[in-house]
Protein backbone atom coordinates (compact mmCIF):
# COMPACT_ATOMS: atom_id res chain seq x y z
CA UNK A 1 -16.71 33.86 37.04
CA UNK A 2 -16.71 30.52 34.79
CA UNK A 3 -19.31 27.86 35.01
CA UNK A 4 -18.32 26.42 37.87
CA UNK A 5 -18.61 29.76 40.01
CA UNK A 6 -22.15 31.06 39.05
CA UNK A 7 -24.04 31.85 42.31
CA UNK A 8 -27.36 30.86 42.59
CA UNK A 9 -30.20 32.59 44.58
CA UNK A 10 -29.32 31.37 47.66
CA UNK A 11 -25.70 32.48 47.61
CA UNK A 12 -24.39 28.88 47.01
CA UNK A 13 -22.05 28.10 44.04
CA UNK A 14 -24.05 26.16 41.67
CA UNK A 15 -23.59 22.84 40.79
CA UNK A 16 -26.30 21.68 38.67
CA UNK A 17 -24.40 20.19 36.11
CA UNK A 18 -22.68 17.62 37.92
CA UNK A 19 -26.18 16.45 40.08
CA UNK A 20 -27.85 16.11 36.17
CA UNK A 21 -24.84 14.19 34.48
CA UNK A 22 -26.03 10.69 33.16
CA UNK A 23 -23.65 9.15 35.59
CA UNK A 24 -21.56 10.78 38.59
CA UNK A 25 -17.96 11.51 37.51
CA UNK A 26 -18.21 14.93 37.45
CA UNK A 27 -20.23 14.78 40.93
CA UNK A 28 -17.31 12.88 42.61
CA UNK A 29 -14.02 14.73 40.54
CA UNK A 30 -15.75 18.01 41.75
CA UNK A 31 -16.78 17.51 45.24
CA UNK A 32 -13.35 16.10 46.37
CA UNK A 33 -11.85 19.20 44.83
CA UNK A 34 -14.66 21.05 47.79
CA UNK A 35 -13.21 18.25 50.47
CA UNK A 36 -17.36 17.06 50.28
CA UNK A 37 -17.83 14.92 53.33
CA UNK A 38 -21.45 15.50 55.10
CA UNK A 39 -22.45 12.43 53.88
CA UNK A 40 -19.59 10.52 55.52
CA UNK A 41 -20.41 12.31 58.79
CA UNK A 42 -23.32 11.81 58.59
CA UNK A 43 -23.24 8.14 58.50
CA UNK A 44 -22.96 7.20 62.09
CA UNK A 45 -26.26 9.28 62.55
CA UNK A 46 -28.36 7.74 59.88
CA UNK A 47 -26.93 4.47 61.14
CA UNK A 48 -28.23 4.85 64.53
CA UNK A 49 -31.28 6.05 63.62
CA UNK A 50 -32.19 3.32 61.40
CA UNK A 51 -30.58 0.64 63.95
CA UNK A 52 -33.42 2.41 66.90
CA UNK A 53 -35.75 2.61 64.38
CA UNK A 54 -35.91 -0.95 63.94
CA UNK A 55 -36.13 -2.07 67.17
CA UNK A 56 -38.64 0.36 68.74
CA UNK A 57 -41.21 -0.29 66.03
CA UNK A 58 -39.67 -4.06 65.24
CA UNK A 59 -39.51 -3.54 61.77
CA UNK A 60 -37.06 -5.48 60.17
CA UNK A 61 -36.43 -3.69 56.77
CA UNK A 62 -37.30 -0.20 56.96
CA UNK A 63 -37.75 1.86 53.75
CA UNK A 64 -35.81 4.79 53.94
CA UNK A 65 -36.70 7.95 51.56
CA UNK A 66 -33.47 9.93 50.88
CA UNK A 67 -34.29 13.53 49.81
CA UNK A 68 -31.99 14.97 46.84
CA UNK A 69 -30.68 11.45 46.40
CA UNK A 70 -28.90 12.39 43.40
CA UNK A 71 -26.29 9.16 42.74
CA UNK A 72 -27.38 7.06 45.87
CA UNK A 73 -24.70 8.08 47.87
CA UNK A 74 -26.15 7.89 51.18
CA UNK A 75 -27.52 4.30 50.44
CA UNK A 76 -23.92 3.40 48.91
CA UNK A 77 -22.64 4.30 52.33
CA UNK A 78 -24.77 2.91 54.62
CA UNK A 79 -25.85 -0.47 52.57
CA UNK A 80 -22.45 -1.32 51.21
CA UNK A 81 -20.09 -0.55 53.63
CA UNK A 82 -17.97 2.00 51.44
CA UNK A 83 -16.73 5.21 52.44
CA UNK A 84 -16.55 8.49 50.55
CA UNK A 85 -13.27 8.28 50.20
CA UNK A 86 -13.34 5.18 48.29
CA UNK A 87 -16.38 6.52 45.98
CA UNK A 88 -14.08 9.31 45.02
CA UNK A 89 -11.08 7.16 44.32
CA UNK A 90 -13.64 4.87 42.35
CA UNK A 91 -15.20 7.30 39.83
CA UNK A 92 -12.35 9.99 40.04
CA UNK A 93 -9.82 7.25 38.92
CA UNK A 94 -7.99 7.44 35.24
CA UNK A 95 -9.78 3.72 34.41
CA UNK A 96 -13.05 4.57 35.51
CA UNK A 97 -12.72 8.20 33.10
CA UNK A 98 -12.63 5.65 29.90
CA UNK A 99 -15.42 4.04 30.15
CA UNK A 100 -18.73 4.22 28.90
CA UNK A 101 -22.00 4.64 31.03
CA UNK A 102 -22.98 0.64 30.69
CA UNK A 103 -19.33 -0.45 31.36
CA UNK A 104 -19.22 2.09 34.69
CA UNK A 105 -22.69 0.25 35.94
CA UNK A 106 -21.71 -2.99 35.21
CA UNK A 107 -17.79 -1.69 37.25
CA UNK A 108 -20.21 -0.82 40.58
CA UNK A 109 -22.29 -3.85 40.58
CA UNK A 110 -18.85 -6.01 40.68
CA UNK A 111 -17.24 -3.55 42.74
CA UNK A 112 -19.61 -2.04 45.12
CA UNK A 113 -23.39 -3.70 45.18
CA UNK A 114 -21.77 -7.35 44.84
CA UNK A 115 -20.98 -7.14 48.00
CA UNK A 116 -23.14 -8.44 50.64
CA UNK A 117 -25.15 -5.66 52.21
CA UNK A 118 -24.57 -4.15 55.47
CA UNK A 119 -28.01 -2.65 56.22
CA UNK A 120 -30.86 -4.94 55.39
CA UNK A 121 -33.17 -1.36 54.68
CA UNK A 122 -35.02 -0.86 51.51
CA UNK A 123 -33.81 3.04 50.15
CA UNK A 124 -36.16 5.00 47.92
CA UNK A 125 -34.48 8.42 46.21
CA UNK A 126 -36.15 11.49 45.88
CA UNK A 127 -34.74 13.83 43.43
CA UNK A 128 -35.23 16.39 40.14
CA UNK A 129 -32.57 14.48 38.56
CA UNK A 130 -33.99 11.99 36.62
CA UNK A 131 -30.37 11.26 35.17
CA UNK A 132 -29.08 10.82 38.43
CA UNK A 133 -32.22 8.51 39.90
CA UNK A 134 -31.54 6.23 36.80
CA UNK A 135 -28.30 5.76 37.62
CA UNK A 136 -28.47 5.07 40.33
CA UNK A 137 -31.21 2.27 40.17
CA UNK A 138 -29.24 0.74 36.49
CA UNK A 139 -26.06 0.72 39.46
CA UNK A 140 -28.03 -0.82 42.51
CA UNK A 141 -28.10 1.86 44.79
CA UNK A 142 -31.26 2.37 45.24
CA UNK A 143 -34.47 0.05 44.87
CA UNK A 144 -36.88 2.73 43.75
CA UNK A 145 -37.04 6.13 42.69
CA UNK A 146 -39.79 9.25 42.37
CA UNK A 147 -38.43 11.73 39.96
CA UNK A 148 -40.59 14.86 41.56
CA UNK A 149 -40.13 18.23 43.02
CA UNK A 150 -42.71 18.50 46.00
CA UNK A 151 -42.30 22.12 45.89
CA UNK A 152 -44.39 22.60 43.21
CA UNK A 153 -46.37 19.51 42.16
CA UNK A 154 -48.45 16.84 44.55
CA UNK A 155 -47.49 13.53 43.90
CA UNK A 156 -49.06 11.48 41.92
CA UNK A 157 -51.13 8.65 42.09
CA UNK A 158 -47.77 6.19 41.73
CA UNK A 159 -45.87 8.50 43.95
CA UNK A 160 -48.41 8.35 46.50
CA UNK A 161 -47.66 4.43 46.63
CA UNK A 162 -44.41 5.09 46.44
CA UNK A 163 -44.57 6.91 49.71
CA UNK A 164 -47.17 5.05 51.66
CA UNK A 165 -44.71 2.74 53.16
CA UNK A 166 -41.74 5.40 54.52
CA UNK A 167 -39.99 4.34 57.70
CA UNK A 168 -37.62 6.85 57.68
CA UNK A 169 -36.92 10.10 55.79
CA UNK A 170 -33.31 12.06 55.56
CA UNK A 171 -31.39 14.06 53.45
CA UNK A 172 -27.70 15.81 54.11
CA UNK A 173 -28.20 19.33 52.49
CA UNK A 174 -31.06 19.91 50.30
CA UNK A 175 -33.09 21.94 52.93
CA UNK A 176 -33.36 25.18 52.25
CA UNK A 177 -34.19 24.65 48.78
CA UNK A 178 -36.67 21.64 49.86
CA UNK A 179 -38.95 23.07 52.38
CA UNK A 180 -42.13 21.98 54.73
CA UNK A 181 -44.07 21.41 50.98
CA UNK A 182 -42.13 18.57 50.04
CA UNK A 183 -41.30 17.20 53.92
CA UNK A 184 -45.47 17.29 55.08
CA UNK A 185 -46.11 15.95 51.61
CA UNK A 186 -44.31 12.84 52.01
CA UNK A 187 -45.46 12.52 55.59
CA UNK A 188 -49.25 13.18 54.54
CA UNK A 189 -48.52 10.46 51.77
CA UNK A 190 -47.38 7.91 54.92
CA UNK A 191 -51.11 7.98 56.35
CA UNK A 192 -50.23 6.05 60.04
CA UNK A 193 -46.74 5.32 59.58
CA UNK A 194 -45.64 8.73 60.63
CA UNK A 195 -41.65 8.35 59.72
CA UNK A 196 -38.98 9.38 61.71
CA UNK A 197 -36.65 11.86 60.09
CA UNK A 198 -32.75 12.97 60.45
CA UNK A 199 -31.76 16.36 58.05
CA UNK A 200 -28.48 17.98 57.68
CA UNK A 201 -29.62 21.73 57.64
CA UNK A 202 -26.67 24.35 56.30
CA UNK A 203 -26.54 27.12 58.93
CA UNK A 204 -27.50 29.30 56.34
CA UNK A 205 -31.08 28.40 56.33
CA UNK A 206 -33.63 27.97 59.31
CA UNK A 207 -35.46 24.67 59.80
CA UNK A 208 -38.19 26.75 62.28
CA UNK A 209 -40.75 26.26 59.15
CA UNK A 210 -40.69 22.48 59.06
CA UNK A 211 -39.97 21.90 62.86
CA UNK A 212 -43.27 24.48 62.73
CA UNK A 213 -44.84 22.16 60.22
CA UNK A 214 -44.17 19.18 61.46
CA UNK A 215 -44.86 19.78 65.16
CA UNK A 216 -49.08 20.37 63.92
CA UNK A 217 -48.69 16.59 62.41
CA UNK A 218 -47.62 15.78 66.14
CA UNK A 219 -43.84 15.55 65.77
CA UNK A 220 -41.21 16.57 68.55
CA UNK A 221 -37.73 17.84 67.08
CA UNK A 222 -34.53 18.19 68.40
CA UNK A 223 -31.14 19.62 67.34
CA UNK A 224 -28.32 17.77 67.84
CA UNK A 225 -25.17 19.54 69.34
CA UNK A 226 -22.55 20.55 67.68
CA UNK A 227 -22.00 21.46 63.56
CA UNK A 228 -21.07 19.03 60.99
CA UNK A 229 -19.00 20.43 57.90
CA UNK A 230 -19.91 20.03 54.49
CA UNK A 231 -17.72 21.75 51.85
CA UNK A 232 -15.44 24.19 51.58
CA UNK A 233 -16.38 27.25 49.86
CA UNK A 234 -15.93 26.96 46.17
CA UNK A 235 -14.92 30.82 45.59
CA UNK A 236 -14.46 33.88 47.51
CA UNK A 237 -17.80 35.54 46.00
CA UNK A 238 -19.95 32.34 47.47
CA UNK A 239 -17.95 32.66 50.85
CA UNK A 240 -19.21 36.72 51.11
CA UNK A 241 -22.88 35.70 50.20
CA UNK A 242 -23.12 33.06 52.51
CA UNK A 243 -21.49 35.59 55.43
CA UNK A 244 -24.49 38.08 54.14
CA UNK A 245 -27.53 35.16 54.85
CA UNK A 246 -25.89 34.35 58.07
CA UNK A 247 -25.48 37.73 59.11
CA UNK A 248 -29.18 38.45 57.78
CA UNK A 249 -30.33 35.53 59.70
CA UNK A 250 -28.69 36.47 62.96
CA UNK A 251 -26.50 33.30 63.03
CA UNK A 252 -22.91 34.24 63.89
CA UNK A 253 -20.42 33.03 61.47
CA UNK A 254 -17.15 33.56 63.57
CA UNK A 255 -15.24 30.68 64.48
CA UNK A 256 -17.45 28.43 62.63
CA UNK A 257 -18.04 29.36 58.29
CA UNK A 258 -14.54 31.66 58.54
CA UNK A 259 -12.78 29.13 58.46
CA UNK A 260 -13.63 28.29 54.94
CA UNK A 261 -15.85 25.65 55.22
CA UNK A 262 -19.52 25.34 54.91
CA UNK A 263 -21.61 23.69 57.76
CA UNK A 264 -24.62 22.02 58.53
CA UNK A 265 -26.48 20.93 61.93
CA UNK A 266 -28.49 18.31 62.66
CA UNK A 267 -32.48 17.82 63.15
CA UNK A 268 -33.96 14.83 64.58
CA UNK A 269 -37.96 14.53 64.45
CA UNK A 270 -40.00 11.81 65.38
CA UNK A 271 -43.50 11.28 66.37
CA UNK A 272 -43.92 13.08 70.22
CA UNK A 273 -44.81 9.99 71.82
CA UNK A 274 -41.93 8.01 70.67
CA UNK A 275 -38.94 11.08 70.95
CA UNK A 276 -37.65 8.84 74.27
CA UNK A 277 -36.95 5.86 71.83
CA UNK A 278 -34.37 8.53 70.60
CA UNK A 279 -30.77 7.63 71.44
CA UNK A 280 -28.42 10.13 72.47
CA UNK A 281 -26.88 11.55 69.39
CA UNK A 282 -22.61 11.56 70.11
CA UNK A 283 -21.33 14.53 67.77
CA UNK A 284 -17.45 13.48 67.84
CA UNK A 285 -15.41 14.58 65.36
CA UNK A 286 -18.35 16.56 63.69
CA UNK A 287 -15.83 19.21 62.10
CA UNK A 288 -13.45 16.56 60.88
């Protein structure tokens, strides 16, 4: 295997290089080669969760934590009105490959922050990567960052404030390596705001331990139907793994991961006495 083929414990292909880059490049050039697109799918979610959000608890500018931020791309997506295809042809194109760091930030704010935004939502990124978090503040994706890992560590003072104001928490793919630590921790930070939350869960791994977690903080959660597809497999070696931890965990992988392609379902969780605020979450073109 080269270095772009190294399985990590999980099973997955790893990646870490391109999620610790100073700017993301590699993340984009890579992914496309995976066809990448949970984010994109997951779009029209987020978008209607945020849009309910806002009107059952009339709060006009919601701050939204994104878990394993990395770039911003969620916020890019839903604040800007761009699409992943775009953000590949952006950074994957032969101009944007010869320039600098500074001249690439100053290329998104006249390309892609200029622009007037389409969500009025303040977005907060949660992520290892402090390369990644950096750009994407220096870029304007995101309007504040906590370079943490919840799994091991409490937050801090300053990440504690950080949190205290959360509206809304998602992420598109990092459970399974986040688990209930980091989730309960940022909900514990919120005091009374109790967020409501949307994750993109590979089939791979269970969310039972943080709908477990979260249901003693009060929280109802519900999956939504159908799967969403993330990526395709990288190599044969990560495709057998992944077969072995679905297998192991009793999830049937026929018709669904043999096709090639990795996928994800979705988790909505909010507060028990506000799940019937909860619109009813359309799944077309899920798989697409």
């Amino acid at each position: 295997m080269n270095d772009t083929s190294q399985l990590d414990n999980t099973g997955k292909v790893s990646l870490e290089h391109i999620y610790t880059a100073p700017d993301p490049r590699d993340y984009f050039i890579t992914l496309q080669r995976l066809g990448y697109c949970i984010p994109q799918l997951a779009l029209p979610h987020f978008a209607r969760l945020i849009d309910t959000y806002r009107r059952a608890r009339r709060v006009s500018t919601p701050t939204i934590v994104d878990i394993g931020s990395s770039y911003g791309i969620n916020a890019a997506l839903i604040r800007y009105g761009t699409n992943m295809n775009r953000l590949y042809k952006h950074y994957g194109c032969q101009s944007a490959g010869a320039l600098c760091r500074d001249a690439l930030i100053k290329r998104d704010r006249m390309c892609l922050t200029a622009q007037s935004s389409k969500d009025d939502s303040r977005w907060v990124g949660l992520d290892r990567s402090a390369p990644a978090l950096a750009y994407a503040i220096d870029a304007g994706l995101l309007d504040d960052a906590i370079n943490a890992d919840f799994e091991h560590d409490q937050p801090s003072a300053e990440q504690l404030a950080q949190l205290e104001n959360t509206d809304i928490v998602l992420s598109t793919g990092c459970v399974g390596y986040v688990t209930e630590k980091t989730i309960t921790r940022i909900i514990d930070a919120s005091g009374d705001k109790r967020p409501w939350m949307a994750h993109f869960v590979l089939r791979m791994f269970s969310f039972k331990a943080v709908a477990d977690a979260l249901a003693v903080r009060g929280y109802e959660t519900r999956k939504v139907a159908g799967v969403f597809r993330q990526r395709r497999f990288a190599v044969p070696q990560e495709q057998a793994r992944v077969f072995a931890a679905l297998a192991d965990a009793g999830v049937d992988y026929r018709g669904v991961e043999d096709d090639g392609w990795l996928y994800a379902e979705l988790y909505i969780s909010t507060p028990a006495n506000e799940s019937r605020s909860m619109p009813t979450q359309e799944n077309s073109n899920a798989e697409a």
